[in-house]
C-alpha atoms as a PDB file:
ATOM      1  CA  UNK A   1     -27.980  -8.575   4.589  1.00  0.00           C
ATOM      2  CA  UNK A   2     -27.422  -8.194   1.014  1.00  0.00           C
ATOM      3  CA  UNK A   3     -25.895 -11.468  -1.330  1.00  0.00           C
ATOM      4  CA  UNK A   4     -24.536  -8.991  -3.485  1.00  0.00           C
ATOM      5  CA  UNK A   5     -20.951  -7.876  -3.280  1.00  0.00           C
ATOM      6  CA  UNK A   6     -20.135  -4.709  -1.564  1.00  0.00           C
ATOM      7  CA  UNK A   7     -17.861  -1.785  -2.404  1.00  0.00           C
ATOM      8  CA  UNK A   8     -17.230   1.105   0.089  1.00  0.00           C
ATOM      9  CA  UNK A   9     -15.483   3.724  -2.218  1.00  0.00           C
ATOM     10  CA  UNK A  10     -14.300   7.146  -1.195  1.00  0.00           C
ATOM     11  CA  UNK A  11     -16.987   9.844  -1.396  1.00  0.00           C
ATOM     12  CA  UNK A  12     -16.437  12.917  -3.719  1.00  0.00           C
ATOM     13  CA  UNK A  13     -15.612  15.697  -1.230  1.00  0.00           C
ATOM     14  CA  UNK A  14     -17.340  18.483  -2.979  1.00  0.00           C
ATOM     15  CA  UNK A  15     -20.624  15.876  -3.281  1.00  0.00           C
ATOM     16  CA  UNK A  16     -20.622  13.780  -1.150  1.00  0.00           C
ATOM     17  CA  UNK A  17     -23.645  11.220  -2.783  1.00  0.00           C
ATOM     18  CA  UNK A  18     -21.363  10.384  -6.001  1.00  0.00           C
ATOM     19  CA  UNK A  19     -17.750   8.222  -5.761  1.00  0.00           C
ATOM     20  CA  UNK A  20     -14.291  10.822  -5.886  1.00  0.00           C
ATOM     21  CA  UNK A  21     -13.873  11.336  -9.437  1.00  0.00           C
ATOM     22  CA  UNK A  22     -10.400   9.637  -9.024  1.00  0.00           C
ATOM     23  CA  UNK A  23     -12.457   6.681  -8.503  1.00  0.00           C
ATOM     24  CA  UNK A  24     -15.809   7.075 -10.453  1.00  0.00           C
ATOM     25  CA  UNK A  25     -14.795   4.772 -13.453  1.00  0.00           C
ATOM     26  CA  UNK A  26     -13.334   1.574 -11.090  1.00  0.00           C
ATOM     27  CA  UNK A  27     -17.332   2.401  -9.371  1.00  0.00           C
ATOM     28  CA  UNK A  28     -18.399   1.636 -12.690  1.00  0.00           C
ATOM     29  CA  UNK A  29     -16.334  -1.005 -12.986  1.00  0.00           C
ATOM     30  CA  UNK A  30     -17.658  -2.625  -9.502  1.00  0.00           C
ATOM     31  CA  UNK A  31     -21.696  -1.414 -10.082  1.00  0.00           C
ATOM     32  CA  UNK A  32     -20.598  -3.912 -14.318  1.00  0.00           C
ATOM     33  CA  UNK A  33     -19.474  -6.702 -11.746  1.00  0.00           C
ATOM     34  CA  UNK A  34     -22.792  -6.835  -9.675  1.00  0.00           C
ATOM     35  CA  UNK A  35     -21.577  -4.777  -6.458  1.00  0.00           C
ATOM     36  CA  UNK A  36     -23.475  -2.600  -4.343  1.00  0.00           C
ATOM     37  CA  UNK A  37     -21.373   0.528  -3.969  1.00  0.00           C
ATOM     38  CA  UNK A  38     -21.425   2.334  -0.432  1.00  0.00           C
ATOM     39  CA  UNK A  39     -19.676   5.710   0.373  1.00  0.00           C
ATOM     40  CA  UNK A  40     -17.569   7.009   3.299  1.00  0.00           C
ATOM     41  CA  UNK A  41     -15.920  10.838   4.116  1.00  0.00           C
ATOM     42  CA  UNK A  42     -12.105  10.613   3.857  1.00  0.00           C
ATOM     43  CA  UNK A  43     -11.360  13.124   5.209  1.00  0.00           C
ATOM     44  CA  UNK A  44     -13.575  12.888   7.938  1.00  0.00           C
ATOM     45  CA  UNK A  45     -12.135   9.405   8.840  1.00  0.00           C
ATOM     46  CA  UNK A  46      -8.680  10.914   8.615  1.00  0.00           C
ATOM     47  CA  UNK A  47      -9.606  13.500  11.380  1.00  0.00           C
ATOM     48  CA  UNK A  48     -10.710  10.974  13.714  1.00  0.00           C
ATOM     49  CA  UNK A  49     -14.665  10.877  13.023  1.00  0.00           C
ATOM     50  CA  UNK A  50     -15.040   7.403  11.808  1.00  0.00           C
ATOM     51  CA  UNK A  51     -18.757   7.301  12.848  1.00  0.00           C
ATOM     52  CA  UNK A  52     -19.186  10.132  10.370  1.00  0.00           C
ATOM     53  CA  UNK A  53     -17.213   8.700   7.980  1.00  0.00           C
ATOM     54  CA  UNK A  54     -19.545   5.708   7.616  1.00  0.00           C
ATOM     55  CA  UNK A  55     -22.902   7.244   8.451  1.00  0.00           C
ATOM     56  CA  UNK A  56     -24.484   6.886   5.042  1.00  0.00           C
ATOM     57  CA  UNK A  57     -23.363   3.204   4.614  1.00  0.00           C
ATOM     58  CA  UNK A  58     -26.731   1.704   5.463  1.00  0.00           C
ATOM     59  CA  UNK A  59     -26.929  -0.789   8.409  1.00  0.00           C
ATOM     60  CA  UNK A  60     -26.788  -4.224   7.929  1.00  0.00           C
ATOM     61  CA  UNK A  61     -26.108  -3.952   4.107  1.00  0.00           C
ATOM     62  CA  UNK A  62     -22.955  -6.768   4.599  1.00  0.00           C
ATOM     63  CA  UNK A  63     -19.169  -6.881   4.122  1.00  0.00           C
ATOM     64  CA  UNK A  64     -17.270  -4.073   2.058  1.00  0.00           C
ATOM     65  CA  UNK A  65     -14.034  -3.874   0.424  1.00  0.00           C
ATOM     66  CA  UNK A  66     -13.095  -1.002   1.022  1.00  0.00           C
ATOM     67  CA  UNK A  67     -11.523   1.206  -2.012  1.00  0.00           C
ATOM     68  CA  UNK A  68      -9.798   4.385  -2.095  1.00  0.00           C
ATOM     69  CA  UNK A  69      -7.455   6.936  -0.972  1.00  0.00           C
ATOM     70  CA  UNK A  70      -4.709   5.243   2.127  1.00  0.00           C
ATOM     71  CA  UNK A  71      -6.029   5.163   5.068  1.00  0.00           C
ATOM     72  CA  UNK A  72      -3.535   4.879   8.101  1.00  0.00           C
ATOM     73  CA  UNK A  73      -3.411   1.744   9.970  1.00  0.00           C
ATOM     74  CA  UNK A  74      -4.803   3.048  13.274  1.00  0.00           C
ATOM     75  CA  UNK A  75      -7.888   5.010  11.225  1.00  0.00           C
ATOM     76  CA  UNK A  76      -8.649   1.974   9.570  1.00  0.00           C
ATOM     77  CA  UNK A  77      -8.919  -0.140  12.702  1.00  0.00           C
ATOM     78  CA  UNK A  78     -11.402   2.732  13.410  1.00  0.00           C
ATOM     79  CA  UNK A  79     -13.186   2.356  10.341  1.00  0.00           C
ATOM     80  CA  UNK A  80     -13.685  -1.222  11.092  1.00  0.00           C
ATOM     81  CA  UNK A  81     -14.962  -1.003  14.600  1.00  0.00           C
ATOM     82  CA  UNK A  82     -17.062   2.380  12.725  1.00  0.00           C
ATOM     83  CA  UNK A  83     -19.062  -0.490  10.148  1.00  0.00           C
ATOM     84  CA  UNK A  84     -19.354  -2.859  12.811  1.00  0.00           C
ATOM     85  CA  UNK A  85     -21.336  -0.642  14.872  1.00  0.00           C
ATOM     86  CA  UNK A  86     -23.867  -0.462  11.933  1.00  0.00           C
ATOM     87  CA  UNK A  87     -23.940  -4.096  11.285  1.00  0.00           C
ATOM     88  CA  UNK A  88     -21.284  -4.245   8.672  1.00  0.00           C
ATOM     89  CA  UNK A  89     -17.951  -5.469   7.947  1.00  0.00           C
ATOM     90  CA  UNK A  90     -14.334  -5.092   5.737  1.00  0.00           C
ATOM     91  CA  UNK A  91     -13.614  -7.950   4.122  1.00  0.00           C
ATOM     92  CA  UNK A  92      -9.999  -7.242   4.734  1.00  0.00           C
ATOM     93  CA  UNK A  93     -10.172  -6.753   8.579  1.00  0.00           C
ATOM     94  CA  UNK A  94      -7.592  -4.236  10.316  1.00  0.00           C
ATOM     95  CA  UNK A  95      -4.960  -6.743  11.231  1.00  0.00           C
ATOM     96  CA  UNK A  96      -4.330  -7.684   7.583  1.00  0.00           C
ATOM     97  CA  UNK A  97      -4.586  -4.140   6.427  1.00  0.00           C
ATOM     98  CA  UNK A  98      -1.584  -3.578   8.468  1.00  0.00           C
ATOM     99  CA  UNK A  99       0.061  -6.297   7.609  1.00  0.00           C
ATOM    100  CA  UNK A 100      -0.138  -6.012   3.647  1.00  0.00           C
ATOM    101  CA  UNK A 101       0.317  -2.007   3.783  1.00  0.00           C
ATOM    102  CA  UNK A 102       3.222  -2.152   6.426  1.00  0.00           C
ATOM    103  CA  UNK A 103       7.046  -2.894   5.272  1.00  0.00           C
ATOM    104  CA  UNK A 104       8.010  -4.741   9.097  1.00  0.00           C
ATOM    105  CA  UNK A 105       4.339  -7.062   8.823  1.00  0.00           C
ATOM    106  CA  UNK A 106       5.136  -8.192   5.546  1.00  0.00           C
ATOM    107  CA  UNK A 107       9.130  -8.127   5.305  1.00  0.00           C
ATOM    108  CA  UNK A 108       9.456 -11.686   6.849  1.00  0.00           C
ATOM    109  CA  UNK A 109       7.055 -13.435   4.435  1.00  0.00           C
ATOM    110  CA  UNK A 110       9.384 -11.707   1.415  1.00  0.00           C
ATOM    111  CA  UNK A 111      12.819 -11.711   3.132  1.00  0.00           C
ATOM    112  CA  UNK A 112      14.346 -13.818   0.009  1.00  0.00           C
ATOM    113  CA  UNK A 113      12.446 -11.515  -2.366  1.00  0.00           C
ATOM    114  CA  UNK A 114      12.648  -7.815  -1.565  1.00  0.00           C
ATOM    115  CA  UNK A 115      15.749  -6.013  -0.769  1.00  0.00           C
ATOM    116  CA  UNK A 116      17.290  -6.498   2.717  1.00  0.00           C
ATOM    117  CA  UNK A 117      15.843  -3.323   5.392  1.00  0.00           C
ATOM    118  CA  UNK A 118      16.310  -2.842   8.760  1.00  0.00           C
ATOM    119  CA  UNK A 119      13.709  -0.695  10.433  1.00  0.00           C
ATOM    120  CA  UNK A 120      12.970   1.472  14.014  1.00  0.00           C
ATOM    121  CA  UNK A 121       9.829   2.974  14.826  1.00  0.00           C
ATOM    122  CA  UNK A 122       9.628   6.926  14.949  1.00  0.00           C
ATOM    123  CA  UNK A 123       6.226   8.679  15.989  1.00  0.00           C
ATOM    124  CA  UNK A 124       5.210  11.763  13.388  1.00  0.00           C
ATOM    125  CA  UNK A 125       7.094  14.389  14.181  1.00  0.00           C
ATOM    126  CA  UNK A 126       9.364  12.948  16.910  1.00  0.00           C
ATOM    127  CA  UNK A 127      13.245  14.015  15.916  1.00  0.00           C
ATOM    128  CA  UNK A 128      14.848  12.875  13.147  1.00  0.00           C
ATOM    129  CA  UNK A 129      17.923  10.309  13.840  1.00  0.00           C
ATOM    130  CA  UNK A 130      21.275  10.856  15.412  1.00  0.00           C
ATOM    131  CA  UNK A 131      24.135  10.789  13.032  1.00  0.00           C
ATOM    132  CA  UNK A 132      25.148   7.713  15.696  1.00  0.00           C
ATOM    133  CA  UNK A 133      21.378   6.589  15.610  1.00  0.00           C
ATOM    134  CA  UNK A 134      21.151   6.423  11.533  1.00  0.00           C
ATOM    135  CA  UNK A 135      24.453   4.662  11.970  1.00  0.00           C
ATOM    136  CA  UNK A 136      23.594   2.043  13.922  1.00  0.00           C
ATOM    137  CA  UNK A 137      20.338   1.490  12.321  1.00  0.00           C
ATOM    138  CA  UNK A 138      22.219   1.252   8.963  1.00  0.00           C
ATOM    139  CA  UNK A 139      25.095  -1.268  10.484  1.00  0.00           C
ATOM    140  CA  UNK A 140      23.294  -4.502   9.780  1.00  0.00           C
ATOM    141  CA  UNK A 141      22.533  -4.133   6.130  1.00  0.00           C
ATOM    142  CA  UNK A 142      26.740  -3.253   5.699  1.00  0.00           C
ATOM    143  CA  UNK A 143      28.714  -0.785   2.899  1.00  0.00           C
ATOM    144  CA  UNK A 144      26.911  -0.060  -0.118  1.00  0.00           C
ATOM    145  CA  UNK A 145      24.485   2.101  -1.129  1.00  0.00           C
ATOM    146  CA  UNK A 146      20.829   2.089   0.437  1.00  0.00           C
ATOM    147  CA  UNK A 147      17.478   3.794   0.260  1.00  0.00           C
ATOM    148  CA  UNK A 148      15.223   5.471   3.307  1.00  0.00           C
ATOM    149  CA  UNK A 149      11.838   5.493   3.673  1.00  0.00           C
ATOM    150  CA  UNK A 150       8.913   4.967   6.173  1.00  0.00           C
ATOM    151  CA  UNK A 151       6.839   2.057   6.807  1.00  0.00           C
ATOM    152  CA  UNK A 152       4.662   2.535   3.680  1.00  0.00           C
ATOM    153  CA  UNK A 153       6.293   4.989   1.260  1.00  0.00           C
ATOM    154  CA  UNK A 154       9.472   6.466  -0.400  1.00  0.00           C
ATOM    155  CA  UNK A 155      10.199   9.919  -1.594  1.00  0.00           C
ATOM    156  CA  UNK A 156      11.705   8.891  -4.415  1.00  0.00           C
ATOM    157  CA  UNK A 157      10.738  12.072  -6.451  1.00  0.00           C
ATOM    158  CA  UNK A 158      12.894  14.046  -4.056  1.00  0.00           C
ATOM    159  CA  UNK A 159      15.947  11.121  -4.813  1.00  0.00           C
ATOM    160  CA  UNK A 160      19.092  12.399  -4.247  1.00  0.00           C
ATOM    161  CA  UNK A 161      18.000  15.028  -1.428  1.00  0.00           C
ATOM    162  CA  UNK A 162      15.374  12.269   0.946  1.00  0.00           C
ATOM    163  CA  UNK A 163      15.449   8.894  -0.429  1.00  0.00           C
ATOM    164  CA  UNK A 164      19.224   7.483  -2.209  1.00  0.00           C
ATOM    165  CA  UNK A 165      21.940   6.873   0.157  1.00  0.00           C
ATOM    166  CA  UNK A 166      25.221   6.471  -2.054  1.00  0.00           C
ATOM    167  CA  UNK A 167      26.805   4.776   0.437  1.00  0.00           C
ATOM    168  CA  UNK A 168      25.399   3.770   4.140  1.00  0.00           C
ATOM    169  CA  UNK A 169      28.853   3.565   5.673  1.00  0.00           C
ATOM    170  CA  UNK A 170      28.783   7.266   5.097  1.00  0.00           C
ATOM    171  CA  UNK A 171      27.448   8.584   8.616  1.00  0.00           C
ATOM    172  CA  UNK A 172      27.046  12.395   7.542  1.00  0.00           C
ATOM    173  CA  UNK A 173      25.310  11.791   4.601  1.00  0.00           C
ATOM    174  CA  UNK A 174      23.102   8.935   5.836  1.00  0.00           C
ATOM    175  CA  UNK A 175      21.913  11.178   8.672  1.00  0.00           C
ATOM    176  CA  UNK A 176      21.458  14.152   6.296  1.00  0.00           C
ATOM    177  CA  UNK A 177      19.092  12.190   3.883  1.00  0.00           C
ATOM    178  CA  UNK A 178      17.309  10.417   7.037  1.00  0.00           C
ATOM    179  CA  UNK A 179      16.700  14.502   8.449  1.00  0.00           C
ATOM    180  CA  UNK A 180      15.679  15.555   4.948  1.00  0.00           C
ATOM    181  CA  UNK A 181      12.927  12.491   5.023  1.00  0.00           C
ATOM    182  CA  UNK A 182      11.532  12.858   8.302  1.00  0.00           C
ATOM    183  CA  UNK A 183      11.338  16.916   7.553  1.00  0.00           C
ATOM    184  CA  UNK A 184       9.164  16.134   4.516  1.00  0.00           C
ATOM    185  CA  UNK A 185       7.124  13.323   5.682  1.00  0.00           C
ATOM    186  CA  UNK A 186       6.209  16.078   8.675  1.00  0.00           C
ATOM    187  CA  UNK A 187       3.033  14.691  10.124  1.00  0.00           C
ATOM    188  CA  UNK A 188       2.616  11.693   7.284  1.00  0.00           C
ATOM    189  CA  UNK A 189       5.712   9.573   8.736  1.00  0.00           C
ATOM    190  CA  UNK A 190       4.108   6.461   8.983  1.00  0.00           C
ATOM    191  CA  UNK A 191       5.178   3.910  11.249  1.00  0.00           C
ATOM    192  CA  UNK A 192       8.978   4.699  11.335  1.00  0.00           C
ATOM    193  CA  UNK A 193      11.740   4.909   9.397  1.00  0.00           C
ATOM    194  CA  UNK A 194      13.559   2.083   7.125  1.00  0.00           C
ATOM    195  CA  UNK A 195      16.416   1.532   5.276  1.00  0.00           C
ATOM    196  CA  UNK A 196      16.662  -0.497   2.372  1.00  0.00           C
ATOM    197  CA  UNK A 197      19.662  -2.008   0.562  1.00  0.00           C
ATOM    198  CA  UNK A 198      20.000  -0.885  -2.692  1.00  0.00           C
ATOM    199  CA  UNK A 199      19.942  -2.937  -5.896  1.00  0.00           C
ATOM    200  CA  UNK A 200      19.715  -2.036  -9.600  1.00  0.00           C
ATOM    201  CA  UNK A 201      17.161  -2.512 -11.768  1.00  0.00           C
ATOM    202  CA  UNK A 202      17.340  -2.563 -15.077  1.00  0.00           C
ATOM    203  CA  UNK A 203      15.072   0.300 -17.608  1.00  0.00           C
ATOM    204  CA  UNK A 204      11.592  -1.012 -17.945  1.00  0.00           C
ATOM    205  CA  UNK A 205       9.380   0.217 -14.690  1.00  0.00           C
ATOM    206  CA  UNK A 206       8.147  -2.083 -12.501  1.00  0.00           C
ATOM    207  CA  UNK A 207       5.041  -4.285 -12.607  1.00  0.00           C
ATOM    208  CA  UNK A 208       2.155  -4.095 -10.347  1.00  0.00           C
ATOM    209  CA  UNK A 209       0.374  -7.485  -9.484  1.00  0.00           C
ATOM    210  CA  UNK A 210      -2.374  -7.736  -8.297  1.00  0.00           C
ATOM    211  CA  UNK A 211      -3.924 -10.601  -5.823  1.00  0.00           C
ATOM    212  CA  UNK A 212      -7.137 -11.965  -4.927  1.00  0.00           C
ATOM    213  CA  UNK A 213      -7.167 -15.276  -2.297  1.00  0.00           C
ATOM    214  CA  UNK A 214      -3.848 -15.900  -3.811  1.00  0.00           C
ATOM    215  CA  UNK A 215      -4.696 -15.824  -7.718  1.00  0.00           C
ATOM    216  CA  UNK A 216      -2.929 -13.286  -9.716  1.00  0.00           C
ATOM    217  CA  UNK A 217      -6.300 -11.203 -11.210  1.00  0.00           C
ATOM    218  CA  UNK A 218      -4.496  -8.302 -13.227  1.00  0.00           C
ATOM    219  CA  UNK A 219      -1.114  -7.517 -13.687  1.00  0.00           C
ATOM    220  CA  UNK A 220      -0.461  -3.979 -14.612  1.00  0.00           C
ATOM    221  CA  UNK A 221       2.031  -1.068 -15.366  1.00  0.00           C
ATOM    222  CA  UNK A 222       3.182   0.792 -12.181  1.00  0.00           C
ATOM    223  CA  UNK A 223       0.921   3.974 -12.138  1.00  0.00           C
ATOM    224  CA  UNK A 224       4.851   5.891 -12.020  1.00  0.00           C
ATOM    225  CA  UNK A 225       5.320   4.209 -15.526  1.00  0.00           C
ATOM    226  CA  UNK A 226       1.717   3.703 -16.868  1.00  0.00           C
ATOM    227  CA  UNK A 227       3.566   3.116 -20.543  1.00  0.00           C
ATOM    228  CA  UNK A 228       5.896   0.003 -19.445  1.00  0.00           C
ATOM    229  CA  UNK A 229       4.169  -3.317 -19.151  1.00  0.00           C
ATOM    230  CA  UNK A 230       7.247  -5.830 -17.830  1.00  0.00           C
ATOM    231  CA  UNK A 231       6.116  -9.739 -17.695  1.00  0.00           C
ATOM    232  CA  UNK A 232       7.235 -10.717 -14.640  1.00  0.00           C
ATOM    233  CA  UNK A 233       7.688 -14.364 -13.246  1.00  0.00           C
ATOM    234  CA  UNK A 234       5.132 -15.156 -10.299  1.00  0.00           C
ATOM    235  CA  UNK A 235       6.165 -18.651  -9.429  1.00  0.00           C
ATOM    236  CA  UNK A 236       7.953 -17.664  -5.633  1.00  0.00           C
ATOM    237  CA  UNK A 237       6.250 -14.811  -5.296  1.00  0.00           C
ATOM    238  CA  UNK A 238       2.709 -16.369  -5.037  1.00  0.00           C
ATOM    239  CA  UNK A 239       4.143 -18.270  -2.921  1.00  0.00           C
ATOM    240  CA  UNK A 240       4.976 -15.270  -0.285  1.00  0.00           C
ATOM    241  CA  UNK A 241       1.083 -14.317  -1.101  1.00  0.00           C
ATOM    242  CA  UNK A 242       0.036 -17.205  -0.039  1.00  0.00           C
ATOM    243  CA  UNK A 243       2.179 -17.242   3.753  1.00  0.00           C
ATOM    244  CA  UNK A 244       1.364 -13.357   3.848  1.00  0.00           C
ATOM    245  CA  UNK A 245      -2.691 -14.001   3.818  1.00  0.00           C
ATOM    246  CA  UNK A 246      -4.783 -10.912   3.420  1.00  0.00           C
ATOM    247  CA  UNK A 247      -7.283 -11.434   0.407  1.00  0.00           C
ATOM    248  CA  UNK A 248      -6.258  -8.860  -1.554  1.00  0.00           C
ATOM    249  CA  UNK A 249      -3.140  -7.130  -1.930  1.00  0.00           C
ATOM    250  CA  UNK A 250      -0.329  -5.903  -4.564  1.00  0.00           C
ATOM    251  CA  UNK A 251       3.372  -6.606  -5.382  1.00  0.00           C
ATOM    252  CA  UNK A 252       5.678  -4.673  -7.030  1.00  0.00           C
ATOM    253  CA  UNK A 253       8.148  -5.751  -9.122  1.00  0.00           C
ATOM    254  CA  UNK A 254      11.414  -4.938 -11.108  1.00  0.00           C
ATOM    255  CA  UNK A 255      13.945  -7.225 -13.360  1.00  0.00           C
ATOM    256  CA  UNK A 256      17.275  -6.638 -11.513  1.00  0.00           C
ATOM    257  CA  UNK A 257      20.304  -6.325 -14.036  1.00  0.00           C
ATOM    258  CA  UNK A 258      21.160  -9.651 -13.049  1.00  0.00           C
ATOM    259  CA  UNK A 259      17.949 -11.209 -14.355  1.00  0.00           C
ATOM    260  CA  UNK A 260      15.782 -11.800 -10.999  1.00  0.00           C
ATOM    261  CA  UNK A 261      12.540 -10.474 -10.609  1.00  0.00           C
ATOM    262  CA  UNK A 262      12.583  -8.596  -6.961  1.00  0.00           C
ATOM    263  CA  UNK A 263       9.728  -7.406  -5.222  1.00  0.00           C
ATOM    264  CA  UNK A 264      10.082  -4.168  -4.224  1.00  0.00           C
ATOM    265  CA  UNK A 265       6.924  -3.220  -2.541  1.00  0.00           C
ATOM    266  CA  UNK A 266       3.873  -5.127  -1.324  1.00  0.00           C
ATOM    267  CA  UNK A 267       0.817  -2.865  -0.489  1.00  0.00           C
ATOM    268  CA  UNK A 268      -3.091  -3.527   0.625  1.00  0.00           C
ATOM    269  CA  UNK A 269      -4.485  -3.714  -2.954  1.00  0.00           C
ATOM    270  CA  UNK A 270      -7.842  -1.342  -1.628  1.00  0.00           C
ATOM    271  CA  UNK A 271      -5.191   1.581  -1.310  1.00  0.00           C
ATOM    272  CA  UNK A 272      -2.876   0.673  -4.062  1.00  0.00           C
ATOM    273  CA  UNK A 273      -3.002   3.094  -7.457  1.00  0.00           C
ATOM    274  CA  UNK A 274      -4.059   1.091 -11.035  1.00  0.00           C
ATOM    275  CA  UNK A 275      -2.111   3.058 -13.650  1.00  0.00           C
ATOM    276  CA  UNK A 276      -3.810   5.653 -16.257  1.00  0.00           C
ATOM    277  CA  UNK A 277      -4.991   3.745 -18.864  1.00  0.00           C
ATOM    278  CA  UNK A 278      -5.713  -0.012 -16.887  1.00  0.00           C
ATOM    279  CA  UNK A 279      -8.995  -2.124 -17.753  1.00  0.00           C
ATOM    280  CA  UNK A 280     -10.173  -2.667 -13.882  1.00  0.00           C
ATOM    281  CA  UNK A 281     -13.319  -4.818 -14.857  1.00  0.00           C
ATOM    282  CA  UNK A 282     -11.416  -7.779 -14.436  1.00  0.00           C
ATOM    283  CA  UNK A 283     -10.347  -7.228 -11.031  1.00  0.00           C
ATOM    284  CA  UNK A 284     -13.542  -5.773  -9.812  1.00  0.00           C
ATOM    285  CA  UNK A 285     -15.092  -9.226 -11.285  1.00  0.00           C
ATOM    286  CA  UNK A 286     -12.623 -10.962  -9.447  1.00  0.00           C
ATOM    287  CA  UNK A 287     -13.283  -9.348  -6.371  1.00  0.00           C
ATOM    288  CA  UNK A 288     -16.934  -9.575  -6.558  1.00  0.00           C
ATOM    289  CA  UNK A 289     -16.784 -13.505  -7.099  1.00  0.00           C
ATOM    290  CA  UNK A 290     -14.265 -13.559  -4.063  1.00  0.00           C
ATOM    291  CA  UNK A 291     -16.608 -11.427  -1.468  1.00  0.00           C
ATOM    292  CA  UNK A 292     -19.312 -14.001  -2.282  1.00  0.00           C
ATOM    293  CA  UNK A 293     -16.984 -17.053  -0.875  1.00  0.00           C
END
């Protein structure tokens, strides 16, 4: 087994012996830190062929992070039992994947943090929500307004039509923007379907931290808003990091108008995007140091 720290990045799919060009400078970044950089086929893993995801990750060459495009829970679980069968490892094992890339694993940990949400689980595809069924999912979080989306993403580009709720206590409308979701998420819907209370934020985009074994490596822009750096304060929220405990995850964060710093997402930091522009040798540094301990 190799003492060097290991990277499994996302293959390019047109050449499948060189890192996706979405990735190929943060491979550089990783070969600068001393990592040994390993490739696997997306796509194949996302069609259910994990063992031919993985076969040109040599055997026995040690534990990987894994970085790249998202990976659903259940394909990553495959992925993991995929590199164990040729002697190797994730560093962040399926269990904690799911519970830094999944809204219900990591809501508890953040409860006093994030926005309240309520939650039900909905298989891709299955039919969208009642108008009674929104409704009663929506009842605990009260009046207001509210946003929908699944277990790991919004569509907040398509705002008004499948993500905003004006106001939750509005039945016909909360069930139309629930439908409209669920129609576009198709066979993506991941995990189910949650509603979040809405709070403003003031202008500014968010921040995107990022932690490794509970140290805040790089803080960063939000890829959405790769020209707005916000400061945010850390203090309670590496806190929640800590009780959360997967090695290596993001938060991000927004100034509400009333001057708190909310989280409003927490993601597996192998998935999660680093903004155009974003100087990822000190993470990869980071995360070469940690693979070692």
């Amino acid at each position: 087994m190799s003492e060097r720290s290991g990277f499994l990045f996302c293959a390019d799919p047109l050449r499948a012996s060189r890192p996706d060009p979405q990735f190929a400078a943060e491979a550089a970044a990783a070969r600068a830190a001393g990592g040994r950089i390993a490739l696997v086929d997306h796509d194949a893993l996302l069609a259910g062929d994990a063992a031919g995801a993985v076969a040109r990750v040599a055997r026995d060459s040690g534990p990987y992070w894994y970085r790249g495009w998202m990976i659903p829970s259940d394909r990553y679980a495959e992925l993991e039992s995929a590199l164990g069968a040729r002697g190797c490892a994730l560093l962040t094992g399926a269990a904690d994947y799911r519970r830094a890339h999944e809204l219900p694993c990591w809501y508890e940990e953040f409860r006093e943090l994030t926005p309240r949400s309520v939650w039900s689980v909905m298989a891709p595809g299955a039919p969208a929500p009642t108008v009674g069924e929104a409704a009663g999912l929506a009842a605990p979080l009260g009046p207001g307004p509210g946003i929908v989306k699944d277990y790991v993403k919004s569509r907040k580009h398509e705002w008004h039509e499948a993500c905003y709720v004006p106001e939750l206590a509005d039945r016909d409308r909360l069930a139309a923007v629930v439908s409209r979701f669920v129609e576009l998420q198709g066979g993506f819907l991941a995990g189910g379907v949650v509603l979040r209370s809405f709070e403003p934020f003031v202008e500014g985009g968010e921040a995107r931290v990022w932690w490794v074994d509970g140290r805040a490596v790089l803080i960063t822009a939000h890829p959405d808003t790769p020209d707005r750096a916000p400061a945010p304060e850390l203090s309670a929220v590496r806190e929640a990091v800590g009780r959360l405990g997967p090695r290596w995850i993001t938060t991000d964060l927004a100034l509400r108008e009333d001057g708190v710093w909310r989280v409003v997402e927490v993601g597996d930091g192998q998935v999660s995007g680093l903004p155009a522009g974003a100087e990822a040798e000190g993470l990869f540094t980071a995360l070469a140091a940690a693979a070692l301990r």
